[in-house]
Protein backbone atom coordinates (compact mmCIF):
# COMPACT_ATOMS: atom_id res chain seq x y z
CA UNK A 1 0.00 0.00 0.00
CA UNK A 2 1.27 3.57 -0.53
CA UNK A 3 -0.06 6.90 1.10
CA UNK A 4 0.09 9.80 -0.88
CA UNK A 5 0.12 13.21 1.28
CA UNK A 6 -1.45 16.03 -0.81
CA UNK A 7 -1.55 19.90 0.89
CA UNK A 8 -3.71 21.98 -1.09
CA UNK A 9 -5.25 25.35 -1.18
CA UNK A 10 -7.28 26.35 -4.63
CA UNK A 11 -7.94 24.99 -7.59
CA UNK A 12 -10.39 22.36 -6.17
CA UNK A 13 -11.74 21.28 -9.75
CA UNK A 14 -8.13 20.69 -10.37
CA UNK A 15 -7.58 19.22 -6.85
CA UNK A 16 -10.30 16.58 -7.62
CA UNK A 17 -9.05 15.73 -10.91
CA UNK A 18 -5.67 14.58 -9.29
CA UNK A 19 -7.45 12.76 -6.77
CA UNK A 20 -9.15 10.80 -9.19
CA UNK A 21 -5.67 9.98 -11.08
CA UNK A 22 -4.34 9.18 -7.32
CA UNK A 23 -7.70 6.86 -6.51
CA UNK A 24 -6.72 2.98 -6.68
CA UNK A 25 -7.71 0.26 -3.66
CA UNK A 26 -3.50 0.31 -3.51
CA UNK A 27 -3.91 3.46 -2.40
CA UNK A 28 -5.04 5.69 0.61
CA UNK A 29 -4.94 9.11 0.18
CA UNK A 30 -4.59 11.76 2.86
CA UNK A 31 -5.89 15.75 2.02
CA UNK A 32 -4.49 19.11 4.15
CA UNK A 33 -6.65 21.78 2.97
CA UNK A 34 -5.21 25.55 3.84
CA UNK A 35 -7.72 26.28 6.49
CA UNK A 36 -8.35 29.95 4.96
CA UNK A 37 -9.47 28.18 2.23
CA UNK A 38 -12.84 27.85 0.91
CA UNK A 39 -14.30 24.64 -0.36
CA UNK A 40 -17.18 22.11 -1.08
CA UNK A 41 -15.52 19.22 0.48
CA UNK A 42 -18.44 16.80 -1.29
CA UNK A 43 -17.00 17.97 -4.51
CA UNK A 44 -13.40 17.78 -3.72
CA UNK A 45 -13.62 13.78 -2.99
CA UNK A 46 -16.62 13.25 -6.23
CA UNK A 47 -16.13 10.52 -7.82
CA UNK A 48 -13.63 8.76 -5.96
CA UNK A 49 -14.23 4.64 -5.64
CA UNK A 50 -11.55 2.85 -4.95
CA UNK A 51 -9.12 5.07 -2.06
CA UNK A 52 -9.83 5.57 1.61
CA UNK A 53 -9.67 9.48 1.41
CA UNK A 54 -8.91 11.22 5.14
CA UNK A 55 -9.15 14.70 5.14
CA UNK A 56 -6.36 16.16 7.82
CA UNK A 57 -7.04 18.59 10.39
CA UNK A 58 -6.24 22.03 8.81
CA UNK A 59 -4.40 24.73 10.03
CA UNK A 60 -3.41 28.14 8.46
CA UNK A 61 -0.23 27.56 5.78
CA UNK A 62 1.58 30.64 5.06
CA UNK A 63 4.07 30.37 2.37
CA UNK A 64 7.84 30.07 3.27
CA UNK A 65 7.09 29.66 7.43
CA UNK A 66 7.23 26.67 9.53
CA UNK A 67 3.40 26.54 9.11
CA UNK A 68 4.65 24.33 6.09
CA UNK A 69 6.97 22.10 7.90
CA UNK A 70 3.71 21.71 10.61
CA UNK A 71 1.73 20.88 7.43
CA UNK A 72 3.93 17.88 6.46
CA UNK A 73 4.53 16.46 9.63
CA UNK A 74 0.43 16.38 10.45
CA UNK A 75 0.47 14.35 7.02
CA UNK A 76 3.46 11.76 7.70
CA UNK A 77 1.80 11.55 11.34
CA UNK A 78 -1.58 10.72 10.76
CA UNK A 79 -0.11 8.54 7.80
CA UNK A 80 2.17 6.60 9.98
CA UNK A 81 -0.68 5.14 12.30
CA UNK A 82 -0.99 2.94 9.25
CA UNK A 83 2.23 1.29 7.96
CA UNK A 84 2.76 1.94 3.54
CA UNK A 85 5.50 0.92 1.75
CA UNK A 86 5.86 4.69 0.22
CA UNK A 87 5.08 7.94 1.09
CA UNK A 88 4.25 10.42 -1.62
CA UNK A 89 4.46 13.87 -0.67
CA UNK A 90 2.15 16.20 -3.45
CA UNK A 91 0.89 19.83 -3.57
CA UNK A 92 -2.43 20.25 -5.25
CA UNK A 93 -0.72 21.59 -8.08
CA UNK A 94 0.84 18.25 -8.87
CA UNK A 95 -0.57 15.64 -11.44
CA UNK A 96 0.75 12.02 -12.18
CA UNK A 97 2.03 11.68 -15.42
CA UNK A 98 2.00 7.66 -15.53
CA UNK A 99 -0.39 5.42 -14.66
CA UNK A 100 -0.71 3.64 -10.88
CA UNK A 101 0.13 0.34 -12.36
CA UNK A 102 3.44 1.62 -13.29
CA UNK A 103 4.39 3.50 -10.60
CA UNK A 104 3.39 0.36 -7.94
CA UNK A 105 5.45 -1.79 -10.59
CA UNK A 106 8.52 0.48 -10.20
CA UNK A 107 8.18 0.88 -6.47
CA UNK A 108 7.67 -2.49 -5.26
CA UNK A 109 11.12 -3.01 -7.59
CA UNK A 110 12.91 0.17 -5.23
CA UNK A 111 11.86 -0.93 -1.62
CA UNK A 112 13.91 0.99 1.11
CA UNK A 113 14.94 3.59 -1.47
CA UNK A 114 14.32 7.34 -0.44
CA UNK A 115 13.64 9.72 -3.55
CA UNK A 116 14.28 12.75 -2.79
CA UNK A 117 15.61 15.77 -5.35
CA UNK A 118 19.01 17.83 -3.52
CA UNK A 119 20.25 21.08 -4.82
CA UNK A 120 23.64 21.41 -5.97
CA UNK A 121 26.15 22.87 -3.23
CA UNK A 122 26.78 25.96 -4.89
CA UNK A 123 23.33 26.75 -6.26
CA UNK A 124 23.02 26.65 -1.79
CA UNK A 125 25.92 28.72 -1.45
CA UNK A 126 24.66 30.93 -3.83
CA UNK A 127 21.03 31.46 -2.41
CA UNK A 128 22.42 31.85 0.79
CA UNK A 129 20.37 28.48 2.17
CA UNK A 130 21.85 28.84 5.75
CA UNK A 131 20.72 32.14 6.31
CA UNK A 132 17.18 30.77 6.37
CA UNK A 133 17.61 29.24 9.65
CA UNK A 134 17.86 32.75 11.09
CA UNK A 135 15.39 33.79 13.60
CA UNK A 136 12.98 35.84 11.75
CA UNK A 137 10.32 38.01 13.79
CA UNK A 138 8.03 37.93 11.59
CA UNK A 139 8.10 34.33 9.80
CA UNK A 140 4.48 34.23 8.39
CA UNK A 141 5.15 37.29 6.25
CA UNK A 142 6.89 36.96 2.89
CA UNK A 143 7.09 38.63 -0.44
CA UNK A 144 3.98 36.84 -1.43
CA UNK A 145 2.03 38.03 1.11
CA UNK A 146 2.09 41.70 -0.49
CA UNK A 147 0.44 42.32 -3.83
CA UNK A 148 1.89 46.23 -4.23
CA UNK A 149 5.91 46.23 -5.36
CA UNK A 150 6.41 49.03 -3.21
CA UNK A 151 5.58 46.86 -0.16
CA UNK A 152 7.73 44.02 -1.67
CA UNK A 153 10.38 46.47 -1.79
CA UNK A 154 10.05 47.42 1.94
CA UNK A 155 9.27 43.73 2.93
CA UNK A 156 13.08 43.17 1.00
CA UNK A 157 14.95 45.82 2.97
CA UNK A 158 13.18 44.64 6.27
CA UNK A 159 14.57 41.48 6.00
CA UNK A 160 18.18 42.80 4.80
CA UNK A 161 18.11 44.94 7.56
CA UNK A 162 17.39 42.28 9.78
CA UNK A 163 20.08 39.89 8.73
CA UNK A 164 22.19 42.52 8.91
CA UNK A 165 21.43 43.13 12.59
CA UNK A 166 22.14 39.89 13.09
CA UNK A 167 24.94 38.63 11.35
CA UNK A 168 26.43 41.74 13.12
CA UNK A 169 25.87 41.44 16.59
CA UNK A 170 25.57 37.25 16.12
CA UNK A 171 22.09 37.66 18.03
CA UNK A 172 19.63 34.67 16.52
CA UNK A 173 21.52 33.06 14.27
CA UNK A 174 21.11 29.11 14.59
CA UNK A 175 23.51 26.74 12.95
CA UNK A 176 23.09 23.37 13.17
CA UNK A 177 26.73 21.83 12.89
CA UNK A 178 25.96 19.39 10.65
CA UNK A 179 25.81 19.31 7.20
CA UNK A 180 22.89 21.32 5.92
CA UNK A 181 20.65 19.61 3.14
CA UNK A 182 18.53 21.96 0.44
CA UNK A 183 16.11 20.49 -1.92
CA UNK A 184 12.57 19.92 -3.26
CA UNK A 185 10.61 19.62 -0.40
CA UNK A 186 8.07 17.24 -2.45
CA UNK A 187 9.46 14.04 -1.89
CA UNK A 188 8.58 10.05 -2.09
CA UNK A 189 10.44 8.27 0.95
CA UNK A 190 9.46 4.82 3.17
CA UNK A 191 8.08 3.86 6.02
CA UNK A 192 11.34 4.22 8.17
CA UNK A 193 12.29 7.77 7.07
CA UNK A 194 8.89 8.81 7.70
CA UNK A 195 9.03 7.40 11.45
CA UNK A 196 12.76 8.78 11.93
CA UNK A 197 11.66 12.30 10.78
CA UNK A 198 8.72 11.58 13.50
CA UNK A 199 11.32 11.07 16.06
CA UNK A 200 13.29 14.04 15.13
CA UNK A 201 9.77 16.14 15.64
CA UNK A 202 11.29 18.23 19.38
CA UNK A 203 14.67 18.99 16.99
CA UNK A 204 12.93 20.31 13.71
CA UNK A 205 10.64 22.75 16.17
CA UNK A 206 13.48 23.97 17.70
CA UNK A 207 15.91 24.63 14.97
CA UNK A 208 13.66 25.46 12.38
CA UNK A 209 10.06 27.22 13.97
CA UNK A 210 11.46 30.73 13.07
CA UNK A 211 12.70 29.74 9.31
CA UNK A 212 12.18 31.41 6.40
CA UNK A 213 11.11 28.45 4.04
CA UNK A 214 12.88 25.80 5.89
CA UNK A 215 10.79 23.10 4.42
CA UNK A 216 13.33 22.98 1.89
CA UNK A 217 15.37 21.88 4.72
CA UNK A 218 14.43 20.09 7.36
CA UNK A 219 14.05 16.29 5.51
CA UNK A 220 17.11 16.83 3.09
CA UNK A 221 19.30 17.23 6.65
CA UNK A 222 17.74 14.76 8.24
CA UNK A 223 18.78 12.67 5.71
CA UNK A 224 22.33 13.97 4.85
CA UNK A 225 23.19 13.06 8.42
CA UNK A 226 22.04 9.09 9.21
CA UNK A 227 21.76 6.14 7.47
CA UNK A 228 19.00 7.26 4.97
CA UNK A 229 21.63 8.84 3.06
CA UNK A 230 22.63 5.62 1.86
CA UNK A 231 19.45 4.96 0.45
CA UNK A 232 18.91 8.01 -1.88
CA UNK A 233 18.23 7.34 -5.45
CA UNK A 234 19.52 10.01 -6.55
CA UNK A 235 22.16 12.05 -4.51
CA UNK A 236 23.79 14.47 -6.90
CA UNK A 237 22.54 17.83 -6.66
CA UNK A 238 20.62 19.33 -9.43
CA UNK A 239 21.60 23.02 -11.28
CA UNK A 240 18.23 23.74 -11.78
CA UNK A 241 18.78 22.80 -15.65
CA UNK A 242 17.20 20.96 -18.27
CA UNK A 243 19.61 18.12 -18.55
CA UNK A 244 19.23 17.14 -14.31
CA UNK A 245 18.10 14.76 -12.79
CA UNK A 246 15.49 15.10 -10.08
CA UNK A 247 15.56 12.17 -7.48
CA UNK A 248 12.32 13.05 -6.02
CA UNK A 249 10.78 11.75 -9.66
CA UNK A 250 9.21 15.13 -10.10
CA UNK A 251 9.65 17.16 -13.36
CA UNK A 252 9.73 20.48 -12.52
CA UNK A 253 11.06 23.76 -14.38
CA UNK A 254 12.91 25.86 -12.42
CA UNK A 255 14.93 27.12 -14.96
CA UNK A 256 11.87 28.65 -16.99
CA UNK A 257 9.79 29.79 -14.09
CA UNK A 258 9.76 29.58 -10.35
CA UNK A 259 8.38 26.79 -10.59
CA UNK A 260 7.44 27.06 -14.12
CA UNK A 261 3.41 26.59 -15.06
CA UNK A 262 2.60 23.90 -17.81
CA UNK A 263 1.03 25.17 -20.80
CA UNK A 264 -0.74 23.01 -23.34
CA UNK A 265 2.32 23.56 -25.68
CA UNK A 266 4.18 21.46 -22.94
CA UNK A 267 2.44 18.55 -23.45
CA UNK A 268 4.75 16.93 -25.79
CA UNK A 269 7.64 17.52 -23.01
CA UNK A 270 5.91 15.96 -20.72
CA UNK A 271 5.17 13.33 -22.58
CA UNK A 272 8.96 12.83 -23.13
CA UNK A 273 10.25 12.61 -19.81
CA UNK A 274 7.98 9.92 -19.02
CA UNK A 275 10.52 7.86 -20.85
CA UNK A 276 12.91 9.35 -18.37
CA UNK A 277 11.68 8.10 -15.55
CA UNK A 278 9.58 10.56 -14.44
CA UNK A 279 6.34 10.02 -12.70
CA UNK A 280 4.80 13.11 -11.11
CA UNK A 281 5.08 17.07 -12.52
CA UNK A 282 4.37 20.41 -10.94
CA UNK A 283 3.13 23.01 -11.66
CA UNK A 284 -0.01 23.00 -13.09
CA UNK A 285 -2.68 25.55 -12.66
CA UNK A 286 -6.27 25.10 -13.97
CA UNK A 287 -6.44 29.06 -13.43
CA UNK A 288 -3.52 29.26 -16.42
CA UNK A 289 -4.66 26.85 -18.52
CA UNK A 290 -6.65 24.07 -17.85
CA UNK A 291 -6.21 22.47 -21.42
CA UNK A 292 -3.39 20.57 -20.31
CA UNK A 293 -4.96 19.24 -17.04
CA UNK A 294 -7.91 18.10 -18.90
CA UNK A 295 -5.39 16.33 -21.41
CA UNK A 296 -3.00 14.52 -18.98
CA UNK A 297 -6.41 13.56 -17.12
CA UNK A 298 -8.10 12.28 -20.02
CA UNK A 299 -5.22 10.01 -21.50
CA UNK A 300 -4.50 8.61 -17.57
CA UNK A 301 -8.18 7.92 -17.01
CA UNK A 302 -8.56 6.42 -20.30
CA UNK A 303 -5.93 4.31 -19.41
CA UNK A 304 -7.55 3.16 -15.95
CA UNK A 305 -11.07 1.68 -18.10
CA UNK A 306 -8.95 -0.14 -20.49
């Protein structure tokens, strides 16, 4: 059996599409819903047959704060009552690009692996990943949360300001002497990485409750430093280019977009990295264009009555 952890917050005609792609008596499927959200929760879970569907407690998600990290953990915890081979870790954005039958086939051939996608050293360096774990006063707030450029400009020398303060005075800054892992925070791991990362629930709250989008993070060290490491798929780090390749099994386009959003011209890509070994994609937003939703739906469902 595998799990797979969705945290959503619009888009719920999209949201129920990928539910339906997800829904297969192999699978149980567990929903976080952004509790400022808005929703018909009868529509959200129409049509699905064959899946126990949970819906998690909410809570409020704000992008880039430990409310993320919070998000996750309610997921693996409530998952982990029940023991599954895989974990699958999706936003609502996400659709599967291959059927269920071959992602169970290729799973149930990778047993104890952990696929996770890690960032290239120096595209960390170069982002300036360990100033993250900074406390930050004001952690729910981030350039998202203001629609006016002036206040993203202000928001921007705030937080320069504040890492200036201190990174001079060496007041709230919180290393963690180990080596830091930075990565895709969407991730497909096992039953034992999800109840280590359990264990490790007092240490992520303390070194990571005032981060600035630490759930990029908080798994990918976790990893780095125990045994798990030995069990990544994939551990070189990606450049955020064409040519990588992403251990977590996730195509996504950074290098176009942040992430990228799929159009309906990008349906022949996607189409081609299947035969990479991809399984999953992000981003797709029915908001954009919902052509290529209703495409990748279509062929996968077509595929599930034949």
């Amino acid at each position: 059996m595998h799990a797979y952890l969705i945290i959503a917050n619009r888009n719920f005609k999209q949201l129920n599409l990928l539910l339906r792609l997800l829904d297969d008596s192999r699978n149980d499927i567990y929903l976080l819903i952004d509790q400022k959200a808005t929703y018909d929760q009868a529509a959200v879970k129409a049509g699905i047959k064959y899946s126990n569907l949970y819906f998690v407690a909410p809570l409020k998600i704000y992008w880039g704060s430990y409310s993320q990290i919070k998000a996750e953990l309610r997921l693996f915890a409530q998952a982990a009552q029940k023991k599954y081979a895989f974990y699958h870790l999706l936003s609502g954005l996400d659709l599967p690009l291959v059927s269920q039958d071959t992602i169970h086939e290729f799973f149930d051939q990778h047993l104890h692996t952990e696929f996770l996608t890690f960032t290239d050293k120096s595209i960390a360096t170069k982002n300036r990943v360990a100033d993250r774990l900074d406390v930050h006063l004001y952690p729910n707030i981030s350039e998202r949360t203001f629609n006016a450029k002036v206040l993203r400009k202000l928001y921007n020398l705030y937080r320069k300001a504040e890492h200036l303060f201190e990174h001079t005075f060496h007041i709230g800054l919180n290393r963690l002497n180990m080596d830091l892992g930075y990565g895709s925070n969407w991730v497909s791991i096992d039953h034992d990485l999800v109840m280590y990362i359990l264990s490790q629930k007092d240490w992520i709250y303390k070194k990571f409750r005032h981060s600035v989008l630490g759930d990029e993070l908080f798994i990918h060290t976790l990893v780095l430093n125990s045994k798990f490491k030995e069990r990544v798929y994939v551990l070189d780090g990606v450049h955020d280019r064409p040519t990588d390749r992403q251990g977590n099994l996730r195509y996504i386009n950074w290098w176009d977009g942040g992430p990228y959003t799929w159009q309906q011209k990008d349906l022949k890509t996607l189409q081609q990295v299947v035969e990479q070994g991809y399984f999953f994609s992000r981003k797709f937003d029915e908001q954009a264009d919902s052509v290529i939703i209703e495409q990748i739906a279509a062929n996968l469902l077509a595929e599930k009555t034949n």
